[in-house]
N, C-alpha and C. Protein backbone atom coordinates (compact mmCIF):
# COMPACT_ATOMS: atom_id res chain seq x y z
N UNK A 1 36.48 -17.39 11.33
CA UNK A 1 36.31 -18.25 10.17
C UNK A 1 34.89 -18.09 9.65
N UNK A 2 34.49 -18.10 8.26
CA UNK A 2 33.37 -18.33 7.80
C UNK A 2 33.12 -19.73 6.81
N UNK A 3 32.24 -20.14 7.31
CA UNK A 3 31.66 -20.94 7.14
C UNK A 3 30.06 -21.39 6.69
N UNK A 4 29.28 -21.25 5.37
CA UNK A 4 28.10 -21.62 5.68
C UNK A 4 27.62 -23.55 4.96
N UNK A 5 27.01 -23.77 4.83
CA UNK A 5 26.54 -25.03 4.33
C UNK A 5 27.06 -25.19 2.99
N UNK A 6 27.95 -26.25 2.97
CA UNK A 6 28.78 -26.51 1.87
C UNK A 6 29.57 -25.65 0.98
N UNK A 7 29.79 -24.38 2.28
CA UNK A 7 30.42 -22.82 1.74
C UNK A 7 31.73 -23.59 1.65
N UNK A 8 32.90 -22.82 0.95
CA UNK A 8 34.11 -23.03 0.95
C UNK A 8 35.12 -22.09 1.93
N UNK A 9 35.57 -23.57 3.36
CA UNK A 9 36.13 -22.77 3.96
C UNK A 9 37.33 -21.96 4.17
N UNK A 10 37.19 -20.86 5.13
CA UNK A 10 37.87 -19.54 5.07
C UNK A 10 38.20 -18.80 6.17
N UNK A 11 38.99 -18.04 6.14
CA UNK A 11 39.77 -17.75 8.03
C UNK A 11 40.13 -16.19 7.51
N UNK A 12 40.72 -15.66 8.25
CA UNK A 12 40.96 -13.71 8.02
C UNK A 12 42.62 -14.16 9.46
N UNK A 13 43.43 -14.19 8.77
CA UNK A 13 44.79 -13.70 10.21
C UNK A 13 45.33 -12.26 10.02
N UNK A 14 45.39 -12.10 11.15
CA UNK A 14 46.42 -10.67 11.42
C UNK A 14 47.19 -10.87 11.41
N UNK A 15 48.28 -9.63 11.07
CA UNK A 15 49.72 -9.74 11.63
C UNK A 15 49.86 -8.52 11.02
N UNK A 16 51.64 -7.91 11.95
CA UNK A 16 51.88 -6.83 11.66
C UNK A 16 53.21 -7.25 11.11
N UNK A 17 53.77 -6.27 9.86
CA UNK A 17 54.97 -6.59 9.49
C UNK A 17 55.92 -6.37 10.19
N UNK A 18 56.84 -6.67 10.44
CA UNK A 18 58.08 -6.62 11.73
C UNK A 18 58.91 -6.62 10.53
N UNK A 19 60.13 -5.56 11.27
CA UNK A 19 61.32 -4.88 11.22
C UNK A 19 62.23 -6.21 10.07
N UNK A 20 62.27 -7.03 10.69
CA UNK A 20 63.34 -7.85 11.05
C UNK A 20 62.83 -8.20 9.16
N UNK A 21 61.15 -8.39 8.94
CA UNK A 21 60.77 -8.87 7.54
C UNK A 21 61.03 -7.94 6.34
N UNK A 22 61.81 -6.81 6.72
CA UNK A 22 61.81 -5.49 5.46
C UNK A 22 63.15 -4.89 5.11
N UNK A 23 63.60 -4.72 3.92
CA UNK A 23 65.00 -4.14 3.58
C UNK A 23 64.99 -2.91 4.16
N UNK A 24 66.33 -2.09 3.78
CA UNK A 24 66.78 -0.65 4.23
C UNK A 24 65.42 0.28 3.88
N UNK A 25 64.55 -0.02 2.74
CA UNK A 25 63.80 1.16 2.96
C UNK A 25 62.55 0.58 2.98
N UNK A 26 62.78 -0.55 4.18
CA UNK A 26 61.19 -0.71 5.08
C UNK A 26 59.81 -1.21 4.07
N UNK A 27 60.41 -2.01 3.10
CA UNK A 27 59.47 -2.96 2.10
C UNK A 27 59.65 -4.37 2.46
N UNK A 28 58.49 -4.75 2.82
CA UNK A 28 58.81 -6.52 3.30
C UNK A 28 59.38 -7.13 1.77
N UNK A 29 60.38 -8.01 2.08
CA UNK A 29 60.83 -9.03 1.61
C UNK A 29 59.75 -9.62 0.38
N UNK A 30 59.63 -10.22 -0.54
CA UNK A 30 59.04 -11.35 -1.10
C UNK A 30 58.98 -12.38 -0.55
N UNK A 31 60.18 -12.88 -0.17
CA UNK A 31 60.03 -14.18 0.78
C UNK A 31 59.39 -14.35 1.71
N UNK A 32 58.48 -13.31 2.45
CA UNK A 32 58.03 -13.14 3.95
C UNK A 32 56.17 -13.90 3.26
N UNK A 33 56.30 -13.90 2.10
CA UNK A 33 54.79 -14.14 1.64
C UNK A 33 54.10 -15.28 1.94
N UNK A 34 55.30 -16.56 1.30
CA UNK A 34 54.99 -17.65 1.47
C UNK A 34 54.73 -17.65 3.31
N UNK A 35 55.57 -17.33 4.10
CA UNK A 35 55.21 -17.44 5.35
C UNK A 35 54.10 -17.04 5.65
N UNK A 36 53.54 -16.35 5.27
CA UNK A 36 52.47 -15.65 5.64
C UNK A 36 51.44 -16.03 5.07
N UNK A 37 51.89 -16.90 4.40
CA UNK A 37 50.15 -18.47 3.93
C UNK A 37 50.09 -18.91 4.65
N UNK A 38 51.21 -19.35 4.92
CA UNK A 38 51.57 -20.68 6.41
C UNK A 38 51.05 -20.10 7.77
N UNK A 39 51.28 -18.83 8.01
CA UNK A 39 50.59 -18.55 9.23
C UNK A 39 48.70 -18.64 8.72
N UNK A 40 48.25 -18.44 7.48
CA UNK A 40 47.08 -18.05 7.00
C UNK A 40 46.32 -19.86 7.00
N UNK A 41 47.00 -20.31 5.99
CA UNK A 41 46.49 -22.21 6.23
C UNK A 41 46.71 -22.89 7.74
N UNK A 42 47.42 -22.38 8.78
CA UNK A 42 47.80 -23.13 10.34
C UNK A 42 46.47 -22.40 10.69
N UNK A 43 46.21 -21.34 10.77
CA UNK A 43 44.81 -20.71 11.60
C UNK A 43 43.50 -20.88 10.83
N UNK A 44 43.68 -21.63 9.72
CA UNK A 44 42.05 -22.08 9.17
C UNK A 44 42.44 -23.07 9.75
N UNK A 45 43.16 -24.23 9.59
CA UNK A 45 43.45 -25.64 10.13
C UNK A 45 42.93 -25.60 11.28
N UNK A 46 43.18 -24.48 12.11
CA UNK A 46 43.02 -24.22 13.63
C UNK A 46 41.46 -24.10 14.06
N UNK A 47 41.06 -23.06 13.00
CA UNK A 47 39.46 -22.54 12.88
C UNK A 47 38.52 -23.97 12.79
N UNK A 48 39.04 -25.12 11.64
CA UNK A 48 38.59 -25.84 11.19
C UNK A 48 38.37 -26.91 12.28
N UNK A 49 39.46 -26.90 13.57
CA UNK A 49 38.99 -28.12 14.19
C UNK A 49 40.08 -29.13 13.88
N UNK A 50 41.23 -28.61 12.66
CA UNK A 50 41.82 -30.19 12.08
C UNK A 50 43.27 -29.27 12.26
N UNK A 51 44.07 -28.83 13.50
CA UNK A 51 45.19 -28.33 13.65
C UNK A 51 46.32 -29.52 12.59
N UNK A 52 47.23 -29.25 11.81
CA UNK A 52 47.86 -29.50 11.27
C UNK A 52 48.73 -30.54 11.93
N UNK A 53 48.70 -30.24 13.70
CA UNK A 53 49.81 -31.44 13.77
C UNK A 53 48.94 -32.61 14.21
N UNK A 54 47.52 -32.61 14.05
CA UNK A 54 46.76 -33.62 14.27
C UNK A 54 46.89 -34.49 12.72
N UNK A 55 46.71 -33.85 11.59
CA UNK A 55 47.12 -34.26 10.42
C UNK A 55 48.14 -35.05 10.93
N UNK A 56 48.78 -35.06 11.26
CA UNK A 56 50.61 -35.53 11.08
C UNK A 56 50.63 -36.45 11.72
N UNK A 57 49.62 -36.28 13.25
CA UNK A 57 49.72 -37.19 14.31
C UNK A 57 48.35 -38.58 13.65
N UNK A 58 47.75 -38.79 12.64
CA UNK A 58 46.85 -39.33 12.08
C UNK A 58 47.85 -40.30 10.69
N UNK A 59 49.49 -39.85 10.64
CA UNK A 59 50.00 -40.01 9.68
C UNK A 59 50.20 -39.63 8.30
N UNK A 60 49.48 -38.70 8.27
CA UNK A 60 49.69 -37.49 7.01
C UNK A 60 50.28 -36.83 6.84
N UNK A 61 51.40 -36.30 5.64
CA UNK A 61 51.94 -34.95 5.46
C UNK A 61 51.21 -34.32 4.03
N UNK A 62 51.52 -33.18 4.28
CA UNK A 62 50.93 -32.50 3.01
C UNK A 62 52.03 -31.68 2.78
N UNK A 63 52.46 -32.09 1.53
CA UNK A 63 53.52 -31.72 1.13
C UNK A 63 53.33 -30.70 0.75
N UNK A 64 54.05 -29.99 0.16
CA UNK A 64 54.05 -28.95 -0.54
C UNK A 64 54.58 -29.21 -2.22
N UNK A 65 53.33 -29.07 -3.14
CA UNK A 65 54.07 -29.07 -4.36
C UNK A 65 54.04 -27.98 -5.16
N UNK A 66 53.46 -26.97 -4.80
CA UNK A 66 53.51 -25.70 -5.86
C UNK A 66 53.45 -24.51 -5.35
N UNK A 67 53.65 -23.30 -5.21
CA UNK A 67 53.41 -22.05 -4.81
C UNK A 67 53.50 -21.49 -5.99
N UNK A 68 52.48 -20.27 -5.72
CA UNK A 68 52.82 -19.10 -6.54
C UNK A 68 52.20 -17.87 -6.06
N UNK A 69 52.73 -16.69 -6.42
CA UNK A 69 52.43 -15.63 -5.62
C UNK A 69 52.52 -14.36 -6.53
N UNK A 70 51.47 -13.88 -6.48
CA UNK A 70 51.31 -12.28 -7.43
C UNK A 70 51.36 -11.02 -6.96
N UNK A 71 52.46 -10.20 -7.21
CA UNK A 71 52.41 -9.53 -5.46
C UNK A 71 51.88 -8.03 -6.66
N UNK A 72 51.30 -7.26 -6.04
CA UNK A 72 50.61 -6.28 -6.82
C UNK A 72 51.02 -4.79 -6.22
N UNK A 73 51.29 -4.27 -4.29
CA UNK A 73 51.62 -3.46 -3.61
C UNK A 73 52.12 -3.78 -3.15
N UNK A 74 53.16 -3.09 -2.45
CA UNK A 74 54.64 -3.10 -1.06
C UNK A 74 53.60 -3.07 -0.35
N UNK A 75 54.18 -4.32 0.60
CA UNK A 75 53.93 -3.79 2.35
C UNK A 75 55.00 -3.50 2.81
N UNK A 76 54.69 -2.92 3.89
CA UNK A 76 55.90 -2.41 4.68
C UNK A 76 55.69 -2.04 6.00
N UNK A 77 56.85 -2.09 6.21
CA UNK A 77 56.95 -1.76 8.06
C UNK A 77 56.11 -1.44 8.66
N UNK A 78 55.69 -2.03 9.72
CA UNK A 78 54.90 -2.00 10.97
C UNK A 78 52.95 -1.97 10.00
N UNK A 79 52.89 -2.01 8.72
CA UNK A 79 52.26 -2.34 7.95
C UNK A 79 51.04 -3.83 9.03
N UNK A 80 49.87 -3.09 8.94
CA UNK A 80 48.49 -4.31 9.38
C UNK A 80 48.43 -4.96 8.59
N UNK A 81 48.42 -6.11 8.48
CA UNK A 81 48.08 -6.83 7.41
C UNK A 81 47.14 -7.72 7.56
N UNK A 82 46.11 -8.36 6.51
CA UNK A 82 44.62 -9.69 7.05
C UNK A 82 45.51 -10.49 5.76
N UNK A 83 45.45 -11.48 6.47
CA UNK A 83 45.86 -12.72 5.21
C UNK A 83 44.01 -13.42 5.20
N UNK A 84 43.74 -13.76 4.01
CA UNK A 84 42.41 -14.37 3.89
C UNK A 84 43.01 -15.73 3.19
N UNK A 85 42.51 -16.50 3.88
CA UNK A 85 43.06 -17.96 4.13
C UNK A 85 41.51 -18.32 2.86
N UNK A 86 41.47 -19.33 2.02
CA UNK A 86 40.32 -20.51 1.16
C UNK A 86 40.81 -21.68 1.07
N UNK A 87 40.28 -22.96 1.28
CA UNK A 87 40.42 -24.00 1.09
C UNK A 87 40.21 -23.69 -0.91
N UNK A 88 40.98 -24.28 -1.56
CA UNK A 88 40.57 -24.41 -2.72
C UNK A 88 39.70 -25.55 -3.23
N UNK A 89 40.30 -26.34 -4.09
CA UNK A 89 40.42 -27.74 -4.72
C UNK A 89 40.67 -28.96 -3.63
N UNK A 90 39.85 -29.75 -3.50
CA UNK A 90 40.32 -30.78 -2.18
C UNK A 90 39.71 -32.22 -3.09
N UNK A 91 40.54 -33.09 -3.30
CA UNK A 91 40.76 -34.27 -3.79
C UNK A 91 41.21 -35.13 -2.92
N UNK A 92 41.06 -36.41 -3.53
CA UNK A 92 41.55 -37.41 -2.15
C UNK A 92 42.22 -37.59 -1.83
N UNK A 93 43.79 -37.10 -3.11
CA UNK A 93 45.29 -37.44 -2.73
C UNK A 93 46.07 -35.53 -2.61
N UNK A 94 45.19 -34.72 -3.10
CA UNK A 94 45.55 -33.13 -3.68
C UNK A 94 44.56 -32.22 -2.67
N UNK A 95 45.14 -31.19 -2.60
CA UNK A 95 44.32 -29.74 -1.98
C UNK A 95 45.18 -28.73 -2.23
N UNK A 96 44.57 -27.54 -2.21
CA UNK A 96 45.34 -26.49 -3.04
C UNK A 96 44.19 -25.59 -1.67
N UNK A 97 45.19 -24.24 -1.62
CA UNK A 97 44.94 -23.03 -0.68
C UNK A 97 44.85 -21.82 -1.49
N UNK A 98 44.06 -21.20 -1.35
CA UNK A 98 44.10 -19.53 -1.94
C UNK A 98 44.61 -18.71 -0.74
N UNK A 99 45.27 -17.38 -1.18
CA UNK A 99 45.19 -16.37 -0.50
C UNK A 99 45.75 -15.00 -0.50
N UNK A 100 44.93 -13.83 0.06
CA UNK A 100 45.33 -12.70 -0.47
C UNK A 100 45.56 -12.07 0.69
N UNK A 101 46.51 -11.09 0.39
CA UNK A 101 47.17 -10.10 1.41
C UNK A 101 46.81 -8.78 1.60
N UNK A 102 45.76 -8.23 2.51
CA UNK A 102 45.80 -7.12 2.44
C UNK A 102 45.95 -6.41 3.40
N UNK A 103 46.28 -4.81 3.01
CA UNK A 103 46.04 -3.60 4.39
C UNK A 103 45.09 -2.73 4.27
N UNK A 104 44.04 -2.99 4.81
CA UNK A 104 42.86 -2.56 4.74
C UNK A 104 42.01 -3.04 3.99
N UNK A 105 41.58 -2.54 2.68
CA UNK A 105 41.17 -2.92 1.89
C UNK A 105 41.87 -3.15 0.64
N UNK A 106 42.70 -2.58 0.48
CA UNK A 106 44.02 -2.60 -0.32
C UNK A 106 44.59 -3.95 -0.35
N UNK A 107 44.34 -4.40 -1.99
CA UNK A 107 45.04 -5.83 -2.00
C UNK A 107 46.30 -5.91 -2.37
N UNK A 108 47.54 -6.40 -1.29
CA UNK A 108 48.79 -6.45 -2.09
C UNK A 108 49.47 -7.56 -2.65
N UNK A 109 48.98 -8.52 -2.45
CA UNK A 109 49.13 -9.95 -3.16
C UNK A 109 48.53 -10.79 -3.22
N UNK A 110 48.32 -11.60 -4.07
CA UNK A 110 47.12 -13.38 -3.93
C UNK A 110 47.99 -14.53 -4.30
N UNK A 111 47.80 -14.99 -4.05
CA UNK A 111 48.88 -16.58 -3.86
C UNK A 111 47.73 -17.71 -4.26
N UNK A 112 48.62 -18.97 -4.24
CA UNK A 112 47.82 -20.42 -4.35
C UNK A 112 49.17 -21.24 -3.43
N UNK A 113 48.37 -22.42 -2.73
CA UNK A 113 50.16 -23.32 -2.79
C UNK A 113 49.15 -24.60 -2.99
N UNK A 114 49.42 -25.67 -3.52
CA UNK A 114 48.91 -27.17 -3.60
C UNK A 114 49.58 -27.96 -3.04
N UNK A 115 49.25 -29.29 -2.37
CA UNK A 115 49.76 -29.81 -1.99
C UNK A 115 49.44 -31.05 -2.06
N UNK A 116 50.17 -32.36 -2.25
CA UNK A 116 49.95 -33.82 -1.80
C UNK A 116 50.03 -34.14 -0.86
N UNK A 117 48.95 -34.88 -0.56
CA UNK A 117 48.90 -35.74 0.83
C UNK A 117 49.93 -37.18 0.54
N UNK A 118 50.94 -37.89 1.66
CA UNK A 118 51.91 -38.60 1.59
C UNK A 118 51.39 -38.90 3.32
N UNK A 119 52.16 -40.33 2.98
CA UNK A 119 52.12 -40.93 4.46
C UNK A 119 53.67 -40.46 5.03
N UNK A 120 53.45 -41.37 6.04
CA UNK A 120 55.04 -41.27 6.69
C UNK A 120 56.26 -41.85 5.96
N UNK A 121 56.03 -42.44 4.81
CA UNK A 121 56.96 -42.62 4.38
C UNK A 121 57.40 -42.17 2.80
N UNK A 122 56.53 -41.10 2.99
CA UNK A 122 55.93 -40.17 1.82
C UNK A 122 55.92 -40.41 0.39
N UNK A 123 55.09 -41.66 0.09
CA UNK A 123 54.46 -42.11 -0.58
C UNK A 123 52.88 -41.30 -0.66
N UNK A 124 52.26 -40.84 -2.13
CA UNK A 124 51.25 -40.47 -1.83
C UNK A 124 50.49 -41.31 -1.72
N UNK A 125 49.15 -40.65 -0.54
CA UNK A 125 47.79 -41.45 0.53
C UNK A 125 46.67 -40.64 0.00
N UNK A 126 45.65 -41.29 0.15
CA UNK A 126 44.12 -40.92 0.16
C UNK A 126 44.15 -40.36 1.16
N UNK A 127 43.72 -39.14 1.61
CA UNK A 127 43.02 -38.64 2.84
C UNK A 127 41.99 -39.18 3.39
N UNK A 128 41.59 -39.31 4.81
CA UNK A 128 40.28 -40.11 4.92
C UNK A 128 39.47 -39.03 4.98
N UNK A 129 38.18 -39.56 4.54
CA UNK A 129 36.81 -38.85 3.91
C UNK A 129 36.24 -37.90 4.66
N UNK A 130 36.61 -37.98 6.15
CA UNK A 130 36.62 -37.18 7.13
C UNK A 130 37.09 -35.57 6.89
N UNK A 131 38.64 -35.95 6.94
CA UNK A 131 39.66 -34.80 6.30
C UNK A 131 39.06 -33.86 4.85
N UNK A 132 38.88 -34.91 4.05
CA UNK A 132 38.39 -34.14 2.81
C UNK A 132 37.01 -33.12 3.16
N UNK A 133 36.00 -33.97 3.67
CA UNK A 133 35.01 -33.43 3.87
C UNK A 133 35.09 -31.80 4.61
N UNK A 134 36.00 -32.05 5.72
CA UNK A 134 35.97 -31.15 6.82
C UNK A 134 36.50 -29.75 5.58
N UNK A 135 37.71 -30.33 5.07
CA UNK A 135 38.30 -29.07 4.34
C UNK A 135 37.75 -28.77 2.70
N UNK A 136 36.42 -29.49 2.69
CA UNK A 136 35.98 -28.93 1.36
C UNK A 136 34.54 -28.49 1.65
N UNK A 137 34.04 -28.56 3.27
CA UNK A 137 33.07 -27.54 3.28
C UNK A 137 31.96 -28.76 3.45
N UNK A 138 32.12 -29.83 3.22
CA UNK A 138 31.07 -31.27 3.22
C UNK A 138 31.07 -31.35 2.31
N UNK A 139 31.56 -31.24 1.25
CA UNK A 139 31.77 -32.18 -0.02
C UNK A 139 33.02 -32.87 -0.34
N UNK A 140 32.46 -33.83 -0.60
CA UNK A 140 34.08 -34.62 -0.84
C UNK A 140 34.83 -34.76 -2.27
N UNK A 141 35.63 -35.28 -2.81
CA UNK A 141 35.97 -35.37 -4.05
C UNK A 141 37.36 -36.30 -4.10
């Protein structure tokens, strides 16, 4: 993870594309993308100190309200891939994620997903100032 003084934080995951994620001629899926935020936002969460099911276990969900995804190159089979995880936009009830996909240096997609924070009975909640802070780098909003 990088991190400097009121930097906006950021994580790098690996992964290799598997078989199981690619049609007959060995091009991952579209659908495999969104997953592959989710592995990218769980290991900053992780980096950050604030694992996601501590969120949950604090009474928070973060929903999911938007994705979008720009895919620019095929990956494919057995394909290295770095997902680069950014905290975006972090508000008291909103936060939004960046992230881009690459093999090597080669960028093959960039994404966003946003999300509301909701309690347990998923009504939207303020995050406490803690949360915000942690995931906007020490600034709050």
């Amino acid at each position: 993870m990088t991190l400097g003084v009121n930097a906006v934080p950021e994580s790098r995951s690996a992964l290799r594309v598997r078989y199981a994620e690619t049609d007959a001629m060995g091009v991952a899926h579209h659908a495999n993308y969104p997953v592959w935020f989710e592995v990218g936002r769980t290991d900053l969460m992780h980096a950050l100190g604030l694992p996601y099911a501590e969120v949950e276990a604090r009474g928070y969900f973060l929903m999911l309200s938007s994705l979008n995804v720009e895919y620019r190159r095929a990956a494919r089979y057995d394909d290295h891939l770095t997902i680069l995880t950014r905290v975006g936009a972090v508000r008291s009830r909103t936060l939004s994620f960046a992230y881009e996909v690459r093999r090597g240096e080669e960028l093959l997609a960039t994404g966003e997903t946003r999300h509301i924070a909701t309690d347990r009975n998923y009504r939207p909640a303020r995050l406490p100032v803690d949360v915000r802070s942690l995931l906007s780098g020490g600034e709050t909003g």
